[in-house]
PDB file of N, CA and C in Angstrom:
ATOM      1  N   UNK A   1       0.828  -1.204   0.000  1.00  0.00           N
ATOM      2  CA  UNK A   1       0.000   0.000   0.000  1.00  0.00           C
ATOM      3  C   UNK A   1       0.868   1.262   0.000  1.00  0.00           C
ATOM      4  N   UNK A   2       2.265   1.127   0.094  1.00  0.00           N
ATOM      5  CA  UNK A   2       3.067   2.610   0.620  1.00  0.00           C
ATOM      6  C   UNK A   2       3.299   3.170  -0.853  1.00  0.00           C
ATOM      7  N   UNK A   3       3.451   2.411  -1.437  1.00  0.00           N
ATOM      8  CA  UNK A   3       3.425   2.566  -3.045  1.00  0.00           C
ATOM      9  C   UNK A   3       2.811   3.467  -3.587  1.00  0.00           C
ATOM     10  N   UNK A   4       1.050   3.123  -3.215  1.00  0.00           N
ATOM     11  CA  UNK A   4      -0.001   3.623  -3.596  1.00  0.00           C
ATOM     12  C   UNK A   4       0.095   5.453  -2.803  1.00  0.00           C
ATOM     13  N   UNK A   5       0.282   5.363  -1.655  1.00  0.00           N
ATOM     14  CA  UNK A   5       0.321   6.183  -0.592  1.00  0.00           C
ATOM     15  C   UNK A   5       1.315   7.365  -1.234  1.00  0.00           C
ATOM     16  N   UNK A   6       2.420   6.675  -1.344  1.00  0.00           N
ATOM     17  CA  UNK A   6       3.288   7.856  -2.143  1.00  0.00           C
ATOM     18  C   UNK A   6       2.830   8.468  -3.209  1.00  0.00           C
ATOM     19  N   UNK A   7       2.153   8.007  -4.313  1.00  0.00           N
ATOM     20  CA  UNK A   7       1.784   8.380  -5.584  1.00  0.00           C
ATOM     21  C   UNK A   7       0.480   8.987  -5.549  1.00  0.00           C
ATOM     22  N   UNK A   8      -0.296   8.666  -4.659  1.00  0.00           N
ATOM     23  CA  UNK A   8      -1.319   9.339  -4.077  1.00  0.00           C
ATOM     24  C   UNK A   8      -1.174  10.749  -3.664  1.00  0.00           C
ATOM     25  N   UNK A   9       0.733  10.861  -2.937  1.00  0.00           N
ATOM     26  CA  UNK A   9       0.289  12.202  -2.005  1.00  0.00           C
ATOM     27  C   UNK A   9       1.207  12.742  -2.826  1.00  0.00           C
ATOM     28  N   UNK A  10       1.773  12.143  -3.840  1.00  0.00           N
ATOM     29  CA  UNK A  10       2.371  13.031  -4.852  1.00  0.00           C
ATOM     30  C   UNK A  10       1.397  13.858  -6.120  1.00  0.00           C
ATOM     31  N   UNK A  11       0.641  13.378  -6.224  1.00  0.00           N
ATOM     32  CA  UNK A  11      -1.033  13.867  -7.391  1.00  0.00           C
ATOM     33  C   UNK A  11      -1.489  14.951  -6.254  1.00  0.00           C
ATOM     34  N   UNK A  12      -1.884  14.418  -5.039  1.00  0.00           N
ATOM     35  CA  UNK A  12      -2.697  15.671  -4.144  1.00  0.00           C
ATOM     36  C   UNK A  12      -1.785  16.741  -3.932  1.00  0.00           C
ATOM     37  N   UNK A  13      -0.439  16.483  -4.292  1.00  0.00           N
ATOM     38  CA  UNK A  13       0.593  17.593  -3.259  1.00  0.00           C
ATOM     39  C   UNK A  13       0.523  17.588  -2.057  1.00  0.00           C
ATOM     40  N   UNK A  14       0.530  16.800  -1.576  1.00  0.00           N
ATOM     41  CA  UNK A  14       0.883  16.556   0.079  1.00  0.00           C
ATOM     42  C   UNK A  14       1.929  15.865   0.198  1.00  0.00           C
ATOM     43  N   UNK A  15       2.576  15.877   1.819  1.00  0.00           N
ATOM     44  CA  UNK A  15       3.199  14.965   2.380  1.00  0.00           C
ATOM     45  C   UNK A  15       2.504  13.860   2.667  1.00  0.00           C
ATOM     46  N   UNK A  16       2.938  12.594   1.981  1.00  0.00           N
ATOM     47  CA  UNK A  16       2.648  11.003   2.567  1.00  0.00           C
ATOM     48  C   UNK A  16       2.185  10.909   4.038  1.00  0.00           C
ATOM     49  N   UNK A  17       2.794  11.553   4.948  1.00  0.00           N
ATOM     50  CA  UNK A  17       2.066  11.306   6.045  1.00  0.00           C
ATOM     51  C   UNK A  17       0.693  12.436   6.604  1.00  0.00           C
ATOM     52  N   UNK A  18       0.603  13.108   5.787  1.00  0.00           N
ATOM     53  CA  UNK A  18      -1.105  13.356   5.631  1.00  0.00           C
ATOM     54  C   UNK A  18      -1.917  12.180   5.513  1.00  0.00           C
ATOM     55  N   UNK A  19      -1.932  11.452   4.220  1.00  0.00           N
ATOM     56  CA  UNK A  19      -2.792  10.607   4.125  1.00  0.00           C
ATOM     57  C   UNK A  19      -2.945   9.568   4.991  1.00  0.00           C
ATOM     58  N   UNK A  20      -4.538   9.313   5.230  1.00  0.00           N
ATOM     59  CA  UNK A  20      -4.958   8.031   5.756  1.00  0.00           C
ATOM     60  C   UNK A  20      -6.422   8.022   5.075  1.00  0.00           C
ATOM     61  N   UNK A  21      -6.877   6.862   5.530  1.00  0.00           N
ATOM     62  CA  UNK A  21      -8.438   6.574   4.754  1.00  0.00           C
ATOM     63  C   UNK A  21      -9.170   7.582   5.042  1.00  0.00           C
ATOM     64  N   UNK A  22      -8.922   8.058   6.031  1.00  0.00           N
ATOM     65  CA  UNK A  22      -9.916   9.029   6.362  1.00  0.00           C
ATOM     66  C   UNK A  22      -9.849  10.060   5.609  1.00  0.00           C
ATOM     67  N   UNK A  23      -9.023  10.814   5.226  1.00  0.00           N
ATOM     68  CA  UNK A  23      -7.890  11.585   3.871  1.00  0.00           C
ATOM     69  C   UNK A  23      -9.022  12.335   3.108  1.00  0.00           C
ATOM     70  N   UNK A  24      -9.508  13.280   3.462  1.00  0.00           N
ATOM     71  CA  UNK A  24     -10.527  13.989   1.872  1.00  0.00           C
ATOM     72  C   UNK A  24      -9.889  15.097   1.319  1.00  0.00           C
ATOM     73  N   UNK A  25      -9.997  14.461  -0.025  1.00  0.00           N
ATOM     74  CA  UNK A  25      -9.361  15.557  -1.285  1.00  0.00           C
ATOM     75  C   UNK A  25     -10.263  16.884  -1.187  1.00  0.00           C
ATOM     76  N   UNK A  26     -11.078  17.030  -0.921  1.00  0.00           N
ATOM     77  CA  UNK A  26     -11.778  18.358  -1.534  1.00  0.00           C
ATOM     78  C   UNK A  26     -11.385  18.967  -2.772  1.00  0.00           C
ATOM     79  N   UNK A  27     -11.192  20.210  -2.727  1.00  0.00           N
ATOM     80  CA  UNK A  27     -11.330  21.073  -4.102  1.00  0.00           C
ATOM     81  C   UNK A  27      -9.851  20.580  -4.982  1.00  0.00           C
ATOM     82  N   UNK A  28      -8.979  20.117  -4.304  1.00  0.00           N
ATOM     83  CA  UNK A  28      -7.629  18.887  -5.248  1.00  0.00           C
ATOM     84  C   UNK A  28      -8.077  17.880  -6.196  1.00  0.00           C
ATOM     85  N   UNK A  29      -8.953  17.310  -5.938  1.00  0.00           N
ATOM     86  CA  UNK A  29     -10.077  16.483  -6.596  1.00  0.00           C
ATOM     87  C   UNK A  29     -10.105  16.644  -7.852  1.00  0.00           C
ATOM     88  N   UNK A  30      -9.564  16.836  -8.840  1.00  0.00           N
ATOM     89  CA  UNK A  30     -10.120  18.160  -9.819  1.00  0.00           C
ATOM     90  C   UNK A  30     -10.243  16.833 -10.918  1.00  0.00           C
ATOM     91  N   UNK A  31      -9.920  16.495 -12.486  1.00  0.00           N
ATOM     92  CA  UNK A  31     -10.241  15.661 -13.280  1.00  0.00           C
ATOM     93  C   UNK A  31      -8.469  15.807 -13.199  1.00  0.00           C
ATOM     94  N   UNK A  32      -7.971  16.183 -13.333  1.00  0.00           N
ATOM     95  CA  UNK A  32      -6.210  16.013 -13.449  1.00  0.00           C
ATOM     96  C   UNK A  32      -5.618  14.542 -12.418  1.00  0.00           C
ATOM     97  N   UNK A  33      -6.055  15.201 -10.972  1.00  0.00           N
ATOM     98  CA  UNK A  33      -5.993  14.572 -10.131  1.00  0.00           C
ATOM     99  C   UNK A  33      -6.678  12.621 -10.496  1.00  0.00           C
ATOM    100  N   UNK A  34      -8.158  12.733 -10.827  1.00  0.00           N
ATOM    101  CA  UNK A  34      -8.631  11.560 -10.743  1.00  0.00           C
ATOM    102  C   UNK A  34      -7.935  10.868 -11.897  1.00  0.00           C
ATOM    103  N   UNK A  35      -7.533  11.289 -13.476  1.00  0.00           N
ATOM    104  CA  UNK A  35      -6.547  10.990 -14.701  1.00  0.00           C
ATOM    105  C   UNK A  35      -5.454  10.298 -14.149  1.00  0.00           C
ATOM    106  N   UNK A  36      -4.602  10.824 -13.051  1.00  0.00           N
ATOM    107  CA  UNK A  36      -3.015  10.872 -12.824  1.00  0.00           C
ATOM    108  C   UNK A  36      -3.493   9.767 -11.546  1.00  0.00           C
ATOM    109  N   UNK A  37      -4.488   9.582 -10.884  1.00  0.00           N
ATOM    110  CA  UNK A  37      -4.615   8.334  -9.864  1.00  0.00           C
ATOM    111  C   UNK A  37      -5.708   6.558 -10.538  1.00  0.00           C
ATOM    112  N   UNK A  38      -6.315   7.503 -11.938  1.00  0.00           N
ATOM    113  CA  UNK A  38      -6.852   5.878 -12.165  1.00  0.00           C
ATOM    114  C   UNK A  38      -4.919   5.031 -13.066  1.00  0.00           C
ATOM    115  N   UNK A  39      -3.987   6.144 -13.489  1.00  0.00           N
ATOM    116  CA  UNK A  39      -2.994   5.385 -13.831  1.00  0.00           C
ATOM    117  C   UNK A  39      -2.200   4.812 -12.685  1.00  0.00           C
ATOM    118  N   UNK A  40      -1.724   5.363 -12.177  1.00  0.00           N
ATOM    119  CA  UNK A  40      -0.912   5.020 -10.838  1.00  0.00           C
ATOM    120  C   UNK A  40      -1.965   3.432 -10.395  1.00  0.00           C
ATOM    121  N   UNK A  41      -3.036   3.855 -10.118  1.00  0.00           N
ATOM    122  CA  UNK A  41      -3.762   2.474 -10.012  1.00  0.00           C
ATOM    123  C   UNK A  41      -3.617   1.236 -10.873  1.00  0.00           C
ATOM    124  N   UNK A  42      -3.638   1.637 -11.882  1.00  0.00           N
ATOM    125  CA  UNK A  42      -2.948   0.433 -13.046  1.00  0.00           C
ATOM    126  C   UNK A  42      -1.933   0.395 -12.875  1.00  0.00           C
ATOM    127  N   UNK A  43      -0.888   1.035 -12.645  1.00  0.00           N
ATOM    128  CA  UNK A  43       0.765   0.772 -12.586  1.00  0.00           C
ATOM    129  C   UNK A  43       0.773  -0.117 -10.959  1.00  0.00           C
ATOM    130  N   UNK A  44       0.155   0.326  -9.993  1.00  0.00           N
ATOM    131  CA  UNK A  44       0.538  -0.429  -8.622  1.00  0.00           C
ATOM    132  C   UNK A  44       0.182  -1.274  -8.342  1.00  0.00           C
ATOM    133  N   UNK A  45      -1.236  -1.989  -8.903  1.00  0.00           N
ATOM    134  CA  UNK A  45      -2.700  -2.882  -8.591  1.00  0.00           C
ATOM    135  C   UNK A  45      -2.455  -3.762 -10.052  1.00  0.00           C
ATOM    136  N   UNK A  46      -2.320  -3.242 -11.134  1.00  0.00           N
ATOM    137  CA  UNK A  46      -2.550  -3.801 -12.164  1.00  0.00           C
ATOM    138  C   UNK A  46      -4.130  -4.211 -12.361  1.00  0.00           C
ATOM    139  N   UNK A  47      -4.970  -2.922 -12.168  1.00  0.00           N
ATOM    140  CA  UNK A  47      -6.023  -3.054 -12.368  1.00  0.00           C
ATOM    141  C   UNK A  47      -6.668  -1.444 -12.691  1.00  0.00           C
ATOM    142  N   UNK A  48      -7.952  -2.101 -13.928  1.00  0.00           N
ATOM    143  CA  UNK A  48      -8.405  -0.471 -14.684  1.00  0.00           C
ATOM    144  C   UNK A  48     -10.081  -0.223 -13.535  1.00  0.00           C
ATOM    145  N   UNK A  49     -10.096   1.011 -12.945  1.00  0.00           N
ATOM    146  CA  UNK A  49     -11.227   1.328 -12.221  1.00  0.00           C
ATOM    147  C   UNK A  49     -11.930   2.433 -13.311  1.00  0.00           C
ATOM    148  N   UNK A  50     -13.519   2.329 -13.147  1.00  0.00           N
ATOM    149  CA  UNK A  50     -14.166   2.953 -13.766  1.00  0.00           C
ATOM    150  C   UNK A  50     -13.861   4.493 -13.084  1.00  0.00           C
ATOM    151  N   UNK A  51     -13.585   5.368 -14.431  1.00  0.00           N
ATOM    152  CA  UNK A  51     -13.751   7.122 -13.948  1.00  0.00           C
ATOM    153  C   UNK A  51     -14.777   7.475 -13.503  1.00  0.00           C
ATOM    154  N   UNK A  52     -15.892   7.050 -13.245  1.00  0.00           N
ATOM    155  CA  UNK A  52     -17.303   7.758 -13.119  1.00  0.00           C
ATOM    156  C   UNK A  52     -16.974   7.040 -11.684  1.00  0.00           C
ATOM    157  N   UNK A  53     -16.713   6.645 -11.320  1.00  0.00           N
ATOM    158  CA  UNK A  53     -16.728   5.515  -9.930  1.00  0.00           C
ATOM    159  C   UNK A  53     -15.685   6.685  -8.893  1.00  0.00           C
ATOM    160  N   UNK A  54     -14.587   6.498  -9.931  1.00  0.00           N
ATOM    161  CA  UNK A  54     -13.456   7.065  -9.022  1.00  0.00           C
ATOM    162  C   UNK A  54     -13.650   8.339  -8.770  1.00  0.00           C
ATOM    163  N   UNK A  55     -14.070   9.243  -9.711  1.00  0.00           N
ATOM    164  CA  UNK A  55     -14.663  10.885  -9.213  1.00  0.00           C
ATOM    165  C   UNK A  55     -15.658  10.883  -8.420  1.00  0.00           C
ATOM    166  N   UNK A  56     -16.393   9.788  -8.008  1.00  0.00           N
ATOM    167  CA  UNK A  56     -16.911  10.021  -6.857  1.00  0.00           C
ATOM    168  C   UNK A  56     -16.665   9.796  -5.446  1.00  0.00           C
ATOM    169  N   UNK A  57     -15.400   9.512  -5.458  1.00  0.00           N
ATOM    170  CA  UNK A  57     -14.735   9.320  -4.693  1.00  0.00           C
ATOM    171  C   UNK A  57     -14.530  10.568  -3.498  1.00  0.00           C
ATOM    172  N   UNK A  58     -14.246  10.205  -2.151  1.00  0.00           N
ATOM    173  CA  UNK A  58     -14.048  11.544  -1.841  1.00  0.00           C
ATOM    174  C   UNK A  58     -13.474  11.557  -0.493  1.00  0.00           C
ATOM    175  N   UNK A  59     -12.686  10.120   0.158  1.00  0.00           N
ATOM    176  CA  UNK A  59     -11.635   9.970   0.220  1.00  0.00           C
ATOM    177  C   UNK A  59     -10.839   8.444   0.065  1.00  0.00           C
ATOM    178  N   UNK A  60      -9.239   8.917   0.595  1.00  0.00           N
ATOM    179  CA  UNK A  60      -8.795   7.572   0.102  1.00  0.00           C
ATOM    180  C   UNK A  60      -9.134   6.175   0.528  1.00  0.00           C
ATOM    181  N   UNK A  61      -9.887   5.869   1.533  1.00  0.00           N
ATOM    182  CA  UNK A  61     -10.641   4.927   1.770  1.00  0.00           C
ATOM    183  C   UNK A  61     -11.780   4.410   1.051  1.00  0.00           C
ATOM    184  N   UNK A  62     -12.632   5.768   0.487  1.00  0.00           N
ATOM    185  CA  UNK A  62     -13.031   5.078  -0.829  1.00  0.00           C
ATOM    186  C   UNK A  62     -12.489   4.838  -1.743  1.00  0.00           C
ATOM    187  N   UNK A  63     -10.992   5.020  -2.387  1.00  0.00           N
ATOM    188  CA  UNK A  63     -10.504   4.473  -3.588  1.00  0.00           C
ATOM    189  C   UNK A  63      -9.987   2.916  -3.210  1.00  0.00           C
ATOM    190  N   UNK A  64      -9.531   3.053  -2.159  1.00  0.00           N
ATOM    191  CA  UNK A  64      -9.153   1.716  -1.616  1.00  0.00           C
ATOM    192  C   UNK A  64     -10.490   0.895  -1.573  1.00  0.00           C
ATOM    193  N   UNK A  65     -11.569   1.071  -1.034  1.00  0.00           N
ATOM    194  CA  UNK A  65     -12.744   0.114  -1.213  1.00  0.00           C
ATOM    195  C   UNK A  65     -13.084   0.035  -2.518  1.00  0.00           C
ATOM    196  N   UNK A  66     -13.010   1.099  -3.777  1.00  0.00           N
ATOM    197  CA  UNK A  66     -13.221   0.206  -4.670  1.00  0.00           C
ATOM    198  C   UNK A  66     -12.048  -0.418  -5.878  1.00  0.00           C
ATOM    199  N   UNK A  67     -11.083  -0.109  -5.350  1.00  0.00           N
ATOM    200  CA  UNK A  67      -9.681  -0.797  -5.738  1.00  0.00           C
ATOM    201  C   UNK A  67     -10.110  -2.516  -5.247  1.00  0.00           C
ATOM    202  N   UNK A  68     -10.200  -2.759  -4.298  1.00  0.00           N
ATOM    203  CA  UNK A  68     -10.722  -4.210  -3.899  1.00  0.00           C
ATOM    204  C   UNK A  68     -12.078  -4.274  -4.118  1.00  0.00           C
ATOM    205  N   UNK A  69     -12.807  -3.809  -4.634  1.00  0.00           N
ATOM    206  CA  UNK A  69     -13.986  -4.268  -5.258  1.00  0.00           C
ATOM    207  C   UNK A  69     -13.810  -4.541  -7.259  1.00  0.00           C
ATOM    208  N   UNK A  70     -12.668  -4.077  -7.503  1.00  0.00           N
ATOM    209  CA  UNK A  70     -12.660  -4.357  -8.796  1.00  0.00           C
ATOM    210  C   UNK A  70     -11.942  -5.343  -8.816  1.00  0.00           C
ATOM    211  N   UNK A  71     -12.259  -6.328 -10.476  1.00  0.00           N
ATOM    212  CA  UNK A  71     -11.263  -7.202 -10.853  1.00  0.00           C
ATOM    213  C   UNK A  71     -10.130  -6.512 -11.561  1.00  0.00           C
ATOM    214  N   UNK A  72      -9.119  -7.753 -11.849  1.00  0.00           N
ATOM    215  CA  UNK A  72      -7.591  -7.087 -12.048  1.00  0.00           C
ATOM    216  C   UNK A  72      -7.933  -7.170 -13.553  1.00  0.00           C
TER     217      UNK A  72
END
C-alpha cells in the first residue's frame, strides 16, 4: 500500500504522512488529479477502475474500497 500512498500524495501535493483513509481531497479532486490516480492504479494494482466511480470518490478509503472491489 506505501506505493499507492506515495503516488497518491504526490497527485494531491501533500506529504505522505497526511494521508490516511480518512484523507478527503476536496477542491484537489479536480479531473487532473482523478486521470493521474486511475494510472498510478494500473501501474501499482494492475487493475483499470471505472472514472465515473473514481470521481466520486471523496476519500482515500473510498478508492481503496473500490480498488478491492474491482477485478484485475
Amino acid at each position: 500500500m506505501s506505493e499507492f500512498y506515495e503516488g497518491l500524495a504526490e497527485i494531491m501535493e501533500v506529504d505522505v504522512s497526511e494521508l490516511s483513509t480518512d484523507y478527503e481531497f476536496g477542491e484537489a479532486w479536480d479531473s487532473l488529479a482523478v486521470v493521474s490516480t486511475i494510472a498510478l492504479i494500473d501501474e501499482v494494482y494492475d487493475k483499470a477502475v471505472d472514472i465515473q466511480l473514481l470521481q466520486d470518490c471523496k476519500t482515500v478509503g473510498d478508492i481503496e474500497n473500490l480498488i478491492s472491489k474491482t477485478d484485475g
